[in-house]
Protein backbone atom coordinates (compact mmCIF):
# COMPACT_ATOMS: atom_id res chain seq x y z
CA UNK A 1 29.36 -11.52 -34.03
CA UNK A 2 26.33 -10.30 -32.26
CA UNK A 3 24.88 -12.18 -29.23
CA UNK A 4 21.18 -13.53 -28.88
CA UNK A 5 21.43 -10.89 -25.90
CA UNK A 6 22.14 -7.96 -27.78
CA UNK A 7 20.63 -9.02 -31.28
CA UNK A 8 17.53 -6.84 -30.63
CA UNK A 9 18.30 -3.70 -28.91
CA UNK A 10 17.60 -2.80 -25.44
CA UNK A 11 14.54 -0.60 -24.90
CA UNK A 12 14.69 3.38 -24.87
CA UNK A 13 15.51 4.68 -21.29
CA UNK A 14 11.45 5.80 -21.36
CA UNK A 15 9.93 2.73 -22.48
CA UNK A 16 11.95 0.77 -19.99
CA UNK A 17 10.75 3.03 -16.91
CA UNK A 18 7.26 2.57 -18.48
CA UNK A 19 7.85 -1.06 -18.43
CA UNK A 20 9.27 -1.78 -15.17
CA UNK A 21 7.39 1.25 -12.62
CA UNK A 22 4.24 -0.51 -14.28
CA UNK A 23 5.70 -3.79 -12.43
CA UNK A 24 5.68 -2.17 -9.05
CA UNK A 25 1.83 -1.59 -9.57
CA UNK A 26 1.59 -5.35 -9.76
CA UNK A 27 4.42 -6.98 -8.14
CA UNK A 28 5.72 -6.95 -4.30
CA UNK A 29 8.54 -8.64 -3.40
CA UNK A 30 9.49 -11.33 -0.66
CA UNK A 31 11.73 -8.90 1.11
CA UNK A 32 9.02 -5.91 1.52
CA UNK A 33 6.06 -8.18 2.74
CA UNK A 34 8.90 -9.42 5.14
CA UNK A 35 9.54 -5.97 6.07
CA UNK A 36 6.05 -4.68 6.38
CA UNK A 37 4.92 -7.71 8.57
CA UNK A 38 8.24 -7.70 10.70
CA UNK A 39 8.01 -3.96 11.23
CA UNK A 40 3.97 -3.77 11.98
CA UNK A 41 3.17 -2.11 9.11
CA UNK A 42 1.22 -4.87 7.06
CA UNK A 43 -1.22 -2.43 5.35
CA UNK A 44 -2.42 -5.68 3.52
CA UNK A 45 -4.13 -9.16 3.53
CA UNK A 46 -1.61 -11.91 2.49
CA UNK A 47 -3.11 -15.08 0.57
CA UNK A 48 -1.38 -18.07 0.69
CA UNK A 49 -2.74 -20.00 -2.82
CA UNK A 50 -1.61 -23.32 -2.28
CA UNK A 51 -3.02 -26.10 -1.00
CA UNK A 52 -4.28 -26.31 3.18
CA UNK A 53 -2.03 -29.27 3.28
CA UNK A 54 1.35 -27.73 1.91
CA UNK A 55 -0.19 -24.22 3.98
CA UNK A 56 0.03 -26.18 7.20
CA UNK A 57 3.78 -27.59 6.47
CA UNK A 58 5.30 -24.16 6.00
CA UNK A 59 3.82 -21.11 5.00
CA UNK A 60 4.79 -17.38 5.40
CA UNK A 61 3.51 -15.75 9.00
CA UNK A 62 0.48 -13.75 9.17
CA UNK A 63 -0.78 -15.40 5.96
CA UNK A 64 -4.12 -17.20 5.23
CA UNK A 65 -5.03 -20.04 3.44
CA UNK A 66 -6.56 -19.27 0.41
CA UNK A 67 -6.34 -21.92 -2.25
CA UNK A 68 -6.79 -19.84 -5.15
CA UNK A 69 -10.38 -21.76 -6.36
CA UNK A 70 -11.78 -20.91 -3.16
CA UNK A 71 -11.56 -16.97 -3.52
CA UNK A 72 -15.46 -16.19 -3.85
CA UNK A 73 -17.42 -13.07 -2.78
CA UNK A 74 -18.74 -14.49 -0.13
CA UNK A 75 -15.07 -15.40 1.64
CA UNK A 76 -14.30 -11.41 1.04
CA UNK A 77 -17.60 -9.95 2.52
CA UNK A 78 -15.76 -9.30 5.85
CA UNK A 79 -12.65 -7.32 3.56
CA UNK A 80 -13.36 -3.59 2.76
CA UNK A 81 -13.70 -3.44 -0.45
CA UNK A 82 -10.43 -0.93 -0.91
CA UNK A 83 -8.64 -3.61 1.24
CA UNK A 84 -5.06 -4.37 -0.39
CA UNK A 85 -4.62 -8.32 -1.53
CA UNK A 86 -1.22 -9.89 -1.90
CA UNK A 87 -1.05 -13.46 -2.86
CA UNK A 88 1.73 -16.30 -3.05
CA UNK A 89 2.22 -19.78 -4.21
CA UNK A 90 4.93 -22.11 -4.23
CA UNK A 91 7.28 -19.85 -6.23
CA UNK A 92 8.35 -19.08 -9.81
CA UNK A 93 6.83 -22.71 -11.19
CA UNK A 94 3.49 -22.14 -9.80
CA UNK A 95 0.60 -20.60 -11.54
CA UNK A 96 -1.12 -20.81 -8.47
CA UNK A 97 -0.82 -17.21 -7.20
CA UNK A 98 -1.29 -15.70 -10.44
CA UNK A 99 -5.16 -17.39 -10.25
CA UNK A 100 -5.57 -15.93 -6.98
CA UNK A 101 -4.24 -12.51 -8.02
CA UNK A 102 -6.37 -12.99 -11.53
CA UNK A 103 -9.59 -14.22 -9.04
CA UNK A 104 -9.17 -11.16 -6.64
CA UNK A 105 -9.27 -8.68 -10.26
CA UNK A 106 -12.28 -10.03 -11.06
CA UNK A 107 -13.92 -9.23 -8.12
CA UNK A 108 -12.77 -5.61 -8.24
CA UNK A 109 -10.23 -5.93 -5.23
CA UNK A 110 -6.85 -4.70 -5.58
CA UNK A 111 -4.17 -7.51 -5.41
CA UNK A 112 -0.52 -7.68 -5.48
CA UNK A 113 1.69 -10.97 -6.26
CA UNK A 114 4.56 -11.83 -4.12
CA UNK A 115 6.93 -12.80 -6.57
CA UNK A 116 9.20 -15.84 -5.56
CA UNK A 117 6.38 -17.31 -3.77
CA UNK A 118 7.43 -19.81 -0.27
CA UNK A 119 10.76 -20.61 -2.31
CA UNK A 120 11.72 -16.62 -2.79
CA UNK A 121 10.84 -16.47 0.58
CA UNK A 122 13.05 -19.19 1.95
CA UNK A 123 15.51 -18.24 -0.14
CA UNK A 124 15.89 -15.14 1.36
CA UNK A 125 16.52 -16.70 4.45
CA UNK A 126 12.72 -15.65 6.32
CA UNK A 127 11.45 -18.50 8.67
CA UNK A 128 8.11 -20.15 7.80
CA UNK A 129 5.53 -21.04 10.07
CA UNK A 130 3.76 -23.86 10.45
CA UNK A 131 -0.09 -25.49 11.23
CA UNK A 132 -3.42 -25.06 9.81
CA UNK A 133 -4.33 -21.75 11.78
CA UNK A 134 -7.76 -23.24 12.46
């Protein structure tokens, strides 16, 4: 008897590196924007999608609030337009970061999601920070 797992076959070896290196282009995770802020090499602006209120009781350091209906033009005018976007929400149950990232697209700049969002981030055991950052 066949499992739902196995009853349609796993991908060739090509398609499946197709599949997931096309992830990468998309997709950072919580542990390399942890790295590249902790080791000074954040080549990137970090977007935190959620509301101000849940920003200012924990969000991830060196982000900035963004709720995701706010991201205009006019709030990126001071961002070279090559400048690297990558954007988090509450974690896997939130669209939230997926508007941003969607948002950002439309306006031609190149985004990133941080899969997990503040959950994958906790989870991996990274400290939040806290406040407005007015």
């Amino acid at each position: 008897m066949t499992s739902s797992v196995a009853a349609i076959p796993a991908a060739s070896s090509d398609r499946a590196i197709a599949h997931f290196g096309t992830a990468f282009e998309f997709e950072a995770d919580c542990w390399d924007v942890h790295d590249a802020i902790a080791g000074g090499r954040q080549d990137f602006v970090l977007f935190d999608a959620r509301s101000p209120d849940l920003y200012a009781r924990g969000h991830v350091p060196q982000a900035i609030s963004m709720p995701h209906g706010k991201i205009v033009e006019a709030k990126l005018r001071d961002y070279p337009l090559d400048t690297l976007f990558v954007v988090y929400c509450a974690g896997p149950h939130c669209n939230g970061a997926h508007r941003a990232a969607y948002r950002l697209a439309k306006l031609g700049r190149p985004v990133k999601l941080m899969i997990g969002g503040i959950t994958g981030w906790i989870d991996e055991g990274f400290e939040l920070a806290r406040g407005s950052g007015d």
